[in-house]
C-alpha atoms as a PDB file:
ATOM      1  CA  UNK A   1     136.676 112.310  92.513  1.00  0.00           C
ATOM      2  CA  UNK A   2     140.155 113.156  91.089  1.00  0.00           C
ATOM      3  CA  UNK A   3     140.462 116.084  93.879  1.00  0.00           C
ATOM      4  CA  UNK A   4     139.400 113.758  96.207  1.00  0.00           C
ATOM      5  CA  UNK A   5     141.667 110.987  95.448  1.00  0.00           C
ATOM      6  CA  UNK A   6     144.707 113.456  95.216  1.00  0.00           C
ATOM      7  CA  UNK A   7     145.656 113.644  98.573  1.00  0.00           C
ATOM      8  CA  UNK A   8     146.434 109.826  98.620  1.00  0.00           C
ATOM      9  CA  UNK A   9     147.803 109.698  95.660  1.00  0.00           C
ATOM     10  CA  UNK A  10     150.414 112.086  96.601  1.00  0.00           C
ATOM     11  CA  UNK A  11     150.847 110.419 100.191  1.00  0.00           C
ATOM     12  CA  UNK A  12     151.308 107.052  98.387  1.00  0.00           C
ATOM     13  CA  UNK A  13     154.219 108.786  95.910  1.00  0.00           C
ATOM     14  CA  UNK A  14     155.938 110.249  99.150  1.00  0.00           C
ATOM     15  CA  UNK A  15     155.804 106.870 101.209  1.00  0.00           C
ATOM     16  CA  UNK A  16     156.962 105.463  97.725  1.00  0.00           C
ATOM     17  CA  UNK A  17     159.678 107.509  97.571  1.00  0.00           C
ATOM     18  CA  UNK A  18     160.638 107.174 101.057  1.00  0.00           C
ATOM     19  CA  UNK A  19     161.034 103.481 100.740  1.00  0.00           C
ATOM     20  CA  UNK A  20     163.544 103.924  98.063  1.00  0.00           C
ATOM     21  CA  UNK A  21     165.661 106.295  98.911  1.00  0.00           C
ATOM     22  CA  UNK A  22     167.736 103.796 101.142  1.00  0.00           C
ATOM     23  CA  UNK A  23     168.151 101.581  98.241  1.00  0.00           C
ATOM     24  CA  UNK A  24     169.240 104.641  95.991  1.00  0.00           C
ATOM     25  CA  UNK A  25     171.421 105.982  98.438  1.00  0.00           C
ATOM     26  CA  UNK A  26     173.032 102.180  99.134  1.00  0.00           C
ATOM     27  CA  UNK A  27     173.186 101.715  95.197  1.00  0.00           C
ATOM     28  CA  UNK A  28     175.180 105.304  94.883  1.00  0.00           C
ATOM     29  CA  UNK A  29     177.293 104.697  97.509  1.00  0.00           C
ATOM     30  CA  UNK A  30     178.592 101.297  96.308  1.00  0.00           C
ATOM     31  CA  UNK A  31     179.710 103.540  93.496  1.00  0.00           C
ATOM     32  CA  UNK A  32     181.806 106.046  95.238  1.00  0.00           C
ATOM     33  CA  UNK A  33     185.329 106.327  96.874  1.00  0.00           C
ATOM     34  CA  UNK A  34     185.817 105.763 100.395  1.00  0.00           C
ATOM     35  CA  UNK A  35     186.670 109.474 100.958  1.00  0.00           C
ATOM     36  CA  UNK A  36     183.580 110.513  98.921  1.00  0.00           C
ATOM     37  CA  UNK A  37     181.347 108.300 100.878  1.00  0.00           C
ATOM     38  CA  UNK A  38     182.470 109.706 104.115  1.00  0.00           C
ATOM     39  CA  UNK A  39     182.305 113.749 103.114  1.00  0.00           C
ATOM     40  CA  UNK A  40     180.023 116.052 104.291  1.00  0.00           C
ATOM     41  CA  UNK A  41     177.028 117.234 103.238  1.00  0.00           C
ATOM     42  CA  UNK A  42     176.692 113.840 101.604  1.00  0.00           C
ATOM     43  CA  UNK A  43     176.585 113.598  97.414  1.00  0.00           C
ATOM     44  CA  UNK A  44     173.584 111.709  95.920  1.00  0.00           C
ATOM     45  CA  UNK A  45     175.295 110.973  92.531  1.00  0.00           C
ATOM     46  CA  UNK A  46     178.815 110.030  92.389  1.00  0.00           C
ATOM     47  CA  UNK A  47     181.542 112.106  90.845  1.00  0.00           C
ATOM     48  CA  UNK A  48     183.037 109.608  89.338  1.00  0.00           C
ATOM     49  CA  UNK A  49     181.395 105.886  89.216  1.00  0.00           C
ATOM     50  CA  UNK A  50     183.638 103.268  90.738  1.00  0.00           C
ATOM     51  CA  UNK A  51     182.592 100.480  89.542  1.00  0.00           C
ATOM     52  CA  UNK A  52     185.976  98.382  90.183  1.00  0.00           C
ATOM     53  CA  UNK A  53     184.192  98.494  93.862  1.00  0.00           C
ATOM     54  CA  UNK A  54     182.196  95.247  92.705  1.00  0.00           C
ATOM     55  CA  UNK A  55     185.312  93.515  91.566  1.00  0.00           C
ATOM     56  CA  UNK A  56     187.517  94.140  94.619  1.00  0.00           C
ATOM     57  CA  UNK A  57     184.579  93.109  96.548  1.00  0.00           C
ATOM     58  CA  UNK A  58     185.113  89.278  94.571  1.00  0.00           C
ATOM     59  CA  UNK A  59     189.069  90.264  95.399  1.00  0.00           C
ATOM     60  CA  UNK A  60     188.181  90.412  99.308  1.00  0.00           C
ATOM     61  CA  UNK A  61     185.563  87.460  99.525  1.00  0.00           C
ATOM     62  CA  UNK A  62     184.135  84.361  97.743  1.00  0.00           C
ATOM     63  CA  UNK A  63     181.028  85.864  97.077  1.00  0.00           C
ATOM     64  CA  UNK A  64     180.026  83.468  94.260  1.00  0.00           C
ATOM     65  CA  UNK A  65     181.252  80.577  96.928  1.00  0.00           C
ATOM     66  CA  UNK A  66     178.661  82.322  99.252  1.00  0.00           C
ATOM     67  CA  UNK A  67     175.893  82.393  96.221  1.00  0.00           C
ATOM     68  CA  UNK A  68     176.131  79.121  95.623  1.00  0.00           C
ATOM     69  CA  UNK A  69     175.827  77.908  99.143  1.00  0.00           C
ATOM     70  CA  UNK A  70     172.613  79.923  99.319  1.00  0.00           C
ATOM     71  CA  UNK A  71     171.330  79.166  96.146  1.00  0.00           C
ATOM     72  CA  UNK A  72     171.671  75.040  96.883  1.00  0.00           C
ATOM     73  CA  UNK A  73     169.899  75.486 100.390  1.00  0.00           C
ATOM     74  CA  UNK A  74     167.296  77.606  98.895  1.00  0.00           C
ATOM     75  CA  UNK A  75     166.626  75.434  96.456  1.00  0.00           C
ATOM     76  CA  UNK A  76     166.997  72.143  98.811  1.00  0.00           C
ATOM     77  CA  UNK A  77     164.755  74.023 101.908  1.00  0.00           C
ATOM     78  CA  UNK A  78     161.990  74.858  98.856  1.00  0.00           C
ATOM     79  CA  UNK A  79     161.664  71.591  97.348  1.00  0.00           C
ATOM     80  CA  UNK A  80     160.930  71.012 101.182  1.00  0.00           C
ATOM     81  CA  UNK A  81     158.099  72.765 101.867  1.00  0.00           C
ATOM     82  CA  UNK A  82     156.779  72.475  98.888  1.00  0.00           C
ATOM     83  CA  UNK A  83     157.049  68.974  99.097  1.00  0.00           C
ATOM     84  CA  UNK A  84     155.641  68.634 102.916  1.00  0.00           C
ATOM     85  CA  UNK A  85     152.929  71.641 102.429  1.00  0.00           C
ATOM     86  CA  UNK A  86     151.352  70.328  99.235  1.00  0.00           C
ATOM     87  CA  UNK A  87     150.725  67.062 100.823  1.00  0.00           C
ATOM     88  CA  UNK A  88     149.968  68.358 104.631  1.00  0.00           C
ATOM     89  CA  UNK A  89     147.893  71.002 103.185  1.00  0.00           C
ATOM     90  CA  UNK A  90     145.700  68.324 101.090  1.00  0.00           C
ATOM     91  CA  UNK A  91     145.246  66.244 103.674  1.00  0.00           C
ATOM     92  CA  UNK A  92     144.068  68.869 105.765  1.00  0.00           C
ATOM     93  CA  UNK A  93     141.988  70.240 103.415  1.00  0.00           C
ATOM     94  CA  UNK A  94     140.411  67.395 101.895  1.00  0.00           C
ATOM     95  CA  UNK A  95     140.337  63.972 104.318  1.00  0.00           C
ATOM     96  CA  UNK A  96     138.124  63.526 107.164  1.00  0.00           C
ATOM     97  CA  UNK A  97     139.982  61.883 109.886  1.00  0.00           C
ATOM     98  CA  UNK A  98     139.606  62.128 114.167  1.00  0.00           C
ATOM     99  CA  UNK A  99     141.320  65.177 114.979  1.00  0.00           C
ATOM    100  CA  UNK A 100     141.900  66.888 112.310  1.00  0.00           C
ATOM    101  CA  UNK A 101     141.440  70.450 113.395  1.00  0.00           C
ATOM    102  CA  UNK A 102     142.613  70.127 116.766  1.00  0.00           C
ATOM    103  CA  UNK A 103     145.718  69.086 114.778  1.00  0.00           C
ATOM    104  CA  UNK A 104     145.543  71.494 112.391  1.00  0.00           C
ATOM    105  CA  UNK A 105     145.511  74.396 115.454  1.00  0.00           C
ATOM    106  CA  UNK A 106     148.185  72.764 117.122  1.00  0.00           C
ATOM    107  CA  UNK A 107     150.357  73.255 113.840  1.00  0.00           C
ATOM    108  CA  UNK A 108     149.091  76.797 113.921  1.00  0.00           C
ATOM    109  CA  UNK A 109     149.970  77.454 117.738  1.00  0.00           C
ATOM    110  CA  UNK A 110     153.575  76.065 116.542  1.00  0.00           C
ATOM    111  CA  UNK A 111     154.194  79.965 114.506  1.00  0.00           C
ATOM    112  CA  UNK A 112     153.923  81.328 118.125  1.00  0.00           C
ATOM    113  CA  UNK A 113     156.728  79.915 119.329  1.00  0.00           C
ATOM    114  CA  UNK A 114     160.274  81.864 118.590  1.00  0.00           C
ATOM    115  CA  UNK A 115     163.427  80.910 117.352  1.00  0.00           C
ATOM    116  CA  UNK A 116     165.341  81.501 120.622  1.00  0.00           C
ATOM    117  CA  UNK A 117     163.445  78.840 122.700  1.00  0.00           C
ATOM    118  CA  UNK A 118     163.678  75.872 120.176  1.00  0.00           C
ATOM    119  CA  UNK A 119     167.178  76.698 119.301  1.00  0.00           C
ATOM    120  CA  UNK A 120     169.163  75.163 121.256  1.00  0.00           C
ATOM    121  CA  UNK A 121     166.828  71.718 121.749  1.00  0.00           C
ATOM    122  CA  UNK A 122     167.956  71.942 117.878  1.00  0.00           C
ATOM    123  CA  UNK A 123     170.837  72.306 118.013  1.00  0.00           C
ATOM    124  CA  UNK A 124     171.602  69.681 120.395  1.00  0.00           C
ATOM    125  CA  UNK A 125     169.728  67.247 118.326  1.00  0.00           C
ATOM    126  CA  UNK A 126     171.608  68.318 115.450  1.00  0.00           C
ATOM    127  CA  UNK A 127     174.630  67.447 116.916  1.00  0.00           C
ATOM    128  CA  UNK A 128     174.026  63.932 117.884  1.00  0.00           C
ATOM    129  CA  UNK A 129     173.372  63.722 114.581  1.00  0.00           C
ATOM    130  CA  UNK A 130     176.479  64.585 113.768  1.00  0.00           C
ATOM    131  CA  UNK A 131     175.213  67.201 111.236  1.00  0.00           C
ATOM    132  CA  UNK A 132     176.853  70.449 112.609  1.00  0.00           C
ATOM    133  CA  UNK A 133     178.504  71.975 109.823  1.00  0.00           C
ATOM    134  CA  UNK A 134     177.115  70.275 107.246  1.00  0.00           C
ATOM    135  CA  UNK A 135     174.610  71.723 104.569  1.00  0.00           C
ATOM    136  CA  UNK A 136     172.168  69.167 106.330  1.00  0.00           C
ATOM    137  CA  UNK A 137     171.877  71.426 109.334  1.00  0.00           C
ATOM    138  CA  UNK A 138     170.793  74.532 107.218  1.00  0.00           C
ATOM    139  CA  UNK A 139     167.877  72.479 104.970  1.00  0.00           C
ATOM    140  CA  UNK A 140     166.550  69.404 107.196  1.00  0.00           C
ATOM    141  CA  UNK A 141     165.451  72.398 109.928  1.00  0.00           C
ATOM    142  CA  UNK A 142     163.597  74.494 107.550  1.00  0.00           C
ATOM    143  CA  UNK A 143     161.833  71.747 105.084  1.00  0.00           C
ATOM    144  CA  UNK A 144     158.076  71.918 106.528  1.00  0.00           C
ATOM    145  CA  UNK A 145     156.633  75.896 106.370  1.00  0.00           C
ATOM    146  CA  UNK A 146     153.480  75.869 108.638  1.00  0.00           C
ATOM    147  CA  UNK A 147     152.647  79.382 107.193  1.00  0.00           C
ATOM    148  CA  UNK A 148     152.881  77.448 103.384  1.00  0.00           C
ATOM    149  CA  UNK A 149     150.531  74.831 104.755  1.00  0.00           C
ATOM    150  CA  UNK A 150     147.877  77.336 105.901  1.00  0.00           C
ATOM    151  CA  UNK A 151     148.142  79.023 102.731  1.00  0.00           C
ATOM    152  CA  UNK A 152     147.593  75.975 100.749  1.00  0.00           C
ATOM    153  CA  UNK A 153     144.902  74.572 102.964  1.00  0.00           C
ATOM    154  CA  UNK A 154     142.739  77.639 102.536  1.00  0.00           C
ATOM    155  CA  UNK A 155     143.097  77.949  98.947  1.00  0.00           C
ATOM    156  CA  UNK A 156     142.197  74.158  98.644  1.00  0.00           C
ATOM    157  CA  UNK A 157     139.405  74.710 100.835  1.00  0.00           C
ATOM    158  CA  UNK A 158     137.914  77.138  98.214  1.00  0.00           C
ATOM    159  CA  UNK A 159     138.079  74.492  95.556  1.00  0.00           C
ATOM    160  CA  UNK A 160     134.481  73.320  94.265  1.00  0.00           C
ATOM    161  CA  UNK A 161     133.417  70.135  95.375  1.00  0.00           C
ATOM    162  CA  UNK A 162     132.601  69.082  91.612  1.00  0.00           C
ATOM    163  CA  UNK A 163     136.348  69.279  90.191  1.00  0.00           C
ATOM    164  CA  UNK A 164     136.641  66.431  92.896  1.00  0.00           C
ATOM    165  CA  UNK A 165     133.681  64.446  91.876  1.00  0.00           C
ATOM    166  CA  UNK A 166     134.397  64.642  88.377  1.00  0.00           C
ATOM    167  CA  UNK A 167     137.911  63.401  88.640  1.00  0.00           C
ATOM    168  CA  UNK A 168     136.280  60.288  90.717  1.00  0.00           C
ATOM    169  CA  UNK A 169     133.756  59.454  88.353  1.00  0.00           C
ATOM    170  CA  UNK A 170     136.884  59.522  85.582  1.00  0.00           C
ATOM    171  CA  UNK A 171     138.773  57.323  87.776  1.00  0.00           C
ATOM    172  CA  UNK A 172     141.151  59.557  89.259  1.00  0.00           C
ATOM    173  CA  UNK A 173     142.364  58.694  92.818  1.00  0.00           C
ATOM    174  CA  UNK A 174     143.289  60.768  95.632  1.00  0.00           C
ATOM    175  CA  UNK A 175     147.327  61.482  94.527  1.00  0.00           C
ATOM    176  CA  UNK A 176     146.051  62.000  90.427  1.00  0.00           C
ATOM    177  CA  UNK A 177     143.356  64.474  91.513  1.00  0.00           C
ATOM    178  CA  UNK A 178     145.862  66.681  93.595  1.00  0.00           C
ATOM    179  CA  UNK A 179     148.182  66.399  90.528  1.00  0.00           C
ATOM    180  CA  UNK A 180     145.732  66.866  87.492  1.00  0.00           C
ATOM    181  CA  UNK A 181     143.113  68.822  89.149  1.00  0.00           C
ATOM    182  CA  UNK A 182     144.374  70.811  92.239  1.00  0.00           C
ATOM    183  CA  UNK A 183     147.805  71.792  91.431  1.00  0.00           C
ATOM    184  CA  UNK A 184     147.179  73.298  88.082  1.00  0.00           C
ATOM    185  CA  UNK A 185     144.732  75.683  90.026  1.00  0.00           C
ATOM    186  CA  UNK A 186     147.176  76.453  92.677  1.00  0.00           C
ATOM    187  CA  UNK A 187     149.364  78.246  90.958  1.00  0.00           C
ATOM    188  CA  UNK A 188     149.590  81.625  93.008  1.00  0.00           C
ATOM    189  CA  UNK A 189     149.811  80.076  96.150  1.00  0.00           C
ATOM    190  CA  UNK A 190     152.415  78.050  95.390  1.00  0.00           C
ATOM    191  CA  UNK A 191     154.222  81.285  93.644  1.00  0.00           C
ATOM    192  CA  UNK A 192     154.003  82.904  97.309  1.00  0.00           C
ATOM    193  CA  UNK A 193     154.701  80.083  99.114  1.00  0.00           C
ATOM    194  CA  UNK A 194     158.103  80.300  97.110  1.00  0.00           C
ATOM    195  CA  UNK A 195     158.935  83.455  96.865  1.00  0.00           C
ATOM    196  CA  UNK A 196     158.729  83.859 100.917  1.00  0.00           C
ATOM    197  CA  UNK A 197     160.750  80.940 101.026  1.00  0.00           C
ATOM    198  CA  UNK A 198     163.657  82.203  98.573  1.00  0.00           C
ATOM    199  CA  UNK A 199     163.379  85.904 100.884  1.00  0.00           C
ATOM    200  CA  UNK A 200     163.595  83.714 104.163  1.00  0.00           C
ATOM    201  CA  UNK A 201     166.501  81.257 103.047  1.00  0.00           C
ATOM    202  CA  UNK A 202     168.476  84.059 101.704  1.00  0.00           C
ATOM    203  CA  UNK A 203     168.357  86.549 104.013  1.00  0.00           C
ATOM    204  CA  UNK A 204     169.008  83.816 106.852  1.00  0.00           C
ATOM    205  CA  UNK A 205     171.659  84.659 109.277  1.00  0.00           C
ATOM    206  CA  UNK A 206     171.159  83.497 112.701  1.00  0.00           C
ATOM    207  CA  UNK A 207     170.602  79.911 112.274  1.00  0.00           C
ATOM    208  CA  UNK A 208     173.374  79.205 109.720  1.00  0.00           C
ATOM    209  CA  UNK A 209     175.878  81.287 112.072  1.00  0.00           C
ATOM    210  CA  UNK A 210     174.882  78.892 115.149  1.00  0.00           C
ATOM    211  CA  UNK A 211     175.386  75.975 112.785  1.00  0.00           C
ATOM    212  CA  UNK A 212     178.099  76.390 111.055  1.00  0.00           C
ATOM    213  CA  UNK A 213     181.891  77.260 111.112  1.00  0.00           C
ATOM    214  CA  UNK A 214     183.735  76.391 108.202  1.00  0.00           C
ATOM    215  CA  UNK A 215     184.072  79.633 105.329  1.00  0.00           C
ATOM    216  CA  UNK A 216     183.647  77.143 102.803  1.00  0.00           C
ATOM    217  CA  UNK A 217     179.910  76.261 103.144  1.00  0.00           C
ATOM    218  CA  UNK A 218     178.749  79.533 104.845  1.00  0.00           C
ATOM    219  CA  UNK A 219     175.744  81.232 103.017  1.00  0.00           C
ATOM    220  CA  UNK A 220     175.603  84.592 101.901  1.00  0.00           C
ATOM    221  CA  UNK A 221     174.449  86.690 104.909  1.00  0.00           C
ATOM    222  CA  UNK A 222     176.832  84.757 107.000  1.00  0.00           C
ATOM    223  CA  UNK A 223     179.807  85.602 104.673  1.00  0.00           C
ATOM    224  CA  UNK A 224     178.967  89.490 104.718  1.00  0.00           C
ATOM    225  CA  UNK A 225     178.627  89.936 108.379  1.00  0.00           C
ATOM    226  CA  UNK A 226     182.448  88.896 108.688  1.00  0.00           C
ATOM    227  CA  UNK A 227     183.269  90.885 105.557  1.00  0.00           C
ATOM    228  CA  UNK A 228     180.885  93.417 107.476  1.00  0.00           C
ATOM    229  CA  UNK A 229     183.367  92.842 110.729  1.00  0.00           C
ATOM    230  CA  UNK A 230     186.609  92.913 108.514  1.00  0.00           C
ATOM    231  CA  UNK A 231     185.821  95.836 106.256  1.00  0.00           C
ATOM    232  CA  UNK A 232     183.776  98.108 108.666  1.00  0.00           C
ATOM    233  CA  UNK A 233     185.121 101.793 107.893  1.00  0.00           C
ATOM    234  CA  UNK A 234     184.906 100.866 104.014  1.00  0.00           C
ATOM    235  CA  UNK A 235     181.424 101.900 103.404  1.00  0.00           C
ATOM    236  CA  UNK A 236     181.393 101.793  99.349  1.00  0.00           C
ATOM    237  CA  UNK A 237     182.724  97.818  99.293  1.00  0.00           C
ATOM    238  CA  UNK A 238     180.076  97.054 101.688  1.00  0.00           C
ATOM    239  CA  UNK A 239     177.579  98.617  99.880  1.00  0.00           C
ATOM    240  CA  UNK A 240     178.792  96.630  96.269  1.00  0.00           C
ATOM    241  CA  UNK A 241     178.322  93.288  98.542  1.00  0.00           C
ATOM    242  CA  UNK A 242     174.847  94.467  99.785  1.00  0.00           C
ATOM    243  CA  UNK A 243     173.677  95.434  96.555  1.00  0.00           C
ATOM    244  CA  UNK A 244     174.366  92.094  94.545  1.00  0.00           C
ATOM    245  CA  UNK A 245     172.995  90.145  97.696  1.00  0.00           C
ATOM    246  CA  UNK A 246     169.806  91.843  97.722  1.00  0.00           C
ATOM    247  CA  UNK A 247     169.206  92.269  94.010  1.00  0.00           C
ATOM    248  CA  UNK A 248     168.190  88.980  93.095  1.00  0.00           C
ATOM    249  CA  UNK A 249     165.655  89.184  96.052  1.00  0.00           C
ATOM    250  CA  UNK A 250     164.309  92.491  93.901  1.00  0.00           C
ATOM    251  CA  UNK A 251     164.128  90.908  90.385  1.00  0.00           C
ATOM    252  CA  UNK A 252     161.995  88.035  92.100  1.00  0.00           C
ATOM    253  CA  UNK A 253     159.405  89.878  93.697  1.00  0.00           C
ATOM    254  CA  UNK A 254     158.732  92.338  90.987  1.00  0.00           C
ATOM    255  CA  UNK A 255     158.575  88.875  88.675  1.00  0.00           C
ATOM    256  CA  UNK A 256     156.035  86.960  91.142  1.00  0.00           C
ATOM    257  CA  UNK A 257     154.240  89.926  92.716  1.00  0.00           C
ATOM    258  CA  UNK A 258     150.919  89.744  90.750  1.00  0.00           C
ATOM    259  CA  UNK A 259     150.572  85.654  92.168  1.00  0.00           C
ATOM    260  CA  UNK A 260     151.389  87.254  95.739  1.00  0.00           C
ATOM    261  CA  UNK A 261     148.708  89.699  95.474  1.00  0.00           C
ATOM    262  CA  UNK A 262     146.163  87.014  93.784  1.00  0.00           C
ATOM    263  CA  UNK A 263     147.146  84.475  96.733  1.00  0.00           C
ATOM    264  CA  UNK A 264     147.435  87.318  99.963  1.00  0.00           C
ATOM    265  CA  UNK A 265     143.675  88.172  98.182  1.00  0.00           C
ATOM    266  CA  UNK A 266     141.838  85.173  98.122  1.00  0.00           C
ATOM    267  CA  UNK A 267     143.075  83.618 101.653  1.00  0.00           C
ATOM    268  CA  UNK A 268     140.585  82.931 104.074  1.00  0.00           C
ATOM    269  CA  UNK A 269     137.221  83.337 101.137  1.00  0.00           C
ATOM    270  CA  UNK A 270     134.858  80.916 100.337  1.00  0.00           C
ATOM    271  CA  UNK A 271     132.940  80.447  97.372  1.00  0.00           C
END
């Protein structure tokens, strides 16, 4: 079995590794000077570590400006969804009404549709609203996740019947069941849900460059694709600004992965 198994093992390892390297070689770069970044054959470990490359990148930029104007619409767009999917999710889950799942397909149909033909029906609604460069534009859009509420409605799906009739007979209506009973057992979903969230709101470029124009209230990826534009021949300062963008992304996932694999696992089962 252990010869047997080898073979994948060491094609897992090499795919591993493979998916690193960019990250190692983005990581070591960030540390090097501009004339060591550009020599050839390229050098995997730095001669000498530069690390004053992560302060002149704050010296260029307003990076922590930038953080916190993604940190306040990830955190605004995720109390969102949560928000809308919890309660969407129930209801689809759990009430019988007259169209219910040729509602619930229609929602489904609605993650067909790209970004490019709804954006500028958006937009102009956005801007009789008067909301076009505003923090509104960037979190109003993006507070209802129809992936979030397909996750949620399966997993509620799975729930036994008898949690529900037990939290009846103790007097427990509709709202107190899907707080004392439902949530509590929801737990990776929700962890998912939430973690794809955080990726998608900070990694979001598009939309927030349509949106918005002022420096002051752009979000992260927004601000790096003009320092991107600015500083494009400096290889080692964009690779400092790349690395502290993406490493709160890493600690996350490696912190929530075991509810992603739980939730991605029991999708779609029934009990």
């Amino acid at each position: 079995m252990r010869l047997r198994s080898f073979p994948i093992h060491l094609l897992l390892v090499v795919c591993g590794i493979a998916m690193v390297l960019p990250f190692f070689w983005m990581l070591t770069t960030s540390l090097k000077t501009p004339l060591e970044a550009l020599q050839f054959p390229p050098t995997w470990i730095p001669k000498v570590f530069q690390f004053d490359n992560y302060l002149e990148v704050f010296r260029q930029i307003p990076l922590w400006r930038y953080m916190a104007n993604t940190v306040l619409i990830t955190f605004a767009s995720l109390t969102g969804v949560l928000l809308t999917g919890v309660l969407a999710a129930y209801a689809f889950a759990r009430f019988r009404f007259p169209g219910r799942e040729i509602l619930f397909m229609l929602f489904l149909a609605l993650m067909m549709i790209p970004l490019p033909v709804y954006l500028v029906p958006s937009y102009m609604i956005l801007f009789r609203l008067g909301w076009i460069d505003t923090y509104l534009a960037m979190i109003v859009p993006w507070t209802v996740n129809i992936f979030g509420i397909f996750l949620l409605r399966q997993h509620f799906k799975q729930l036994p019947q008898d949690l529900f009739d037990a939290a009846r007979i103790d007097g427990c209506g509709r709202f107190r069941t899907l707080l004392s009973v439902v949530l509590p057992l929801s737990k990776p979903p929700l962890v998912t849900i939430t973690v794809f969230n955080v990726i998608g709101s900070w990694n979001s470029f598009f939309w927030p460059l349509i949106v918005t124009h002022s420096d002051s209230i752009r979000p992260l990826q927004v601000g790096l694709a003009y320092f991107s534009r600015e500083q494009s021949t400096n290889y080692t300062l964009l690779m400092a600004a790349t690395t502290m963008a993406i490493i709160p992304l890493i600690l996350l996932f490696f912190i929530a992965q075991k509810q992603i694999i739980q939730s991605q696992a029991r999708t779609g089962l029934k009990e």
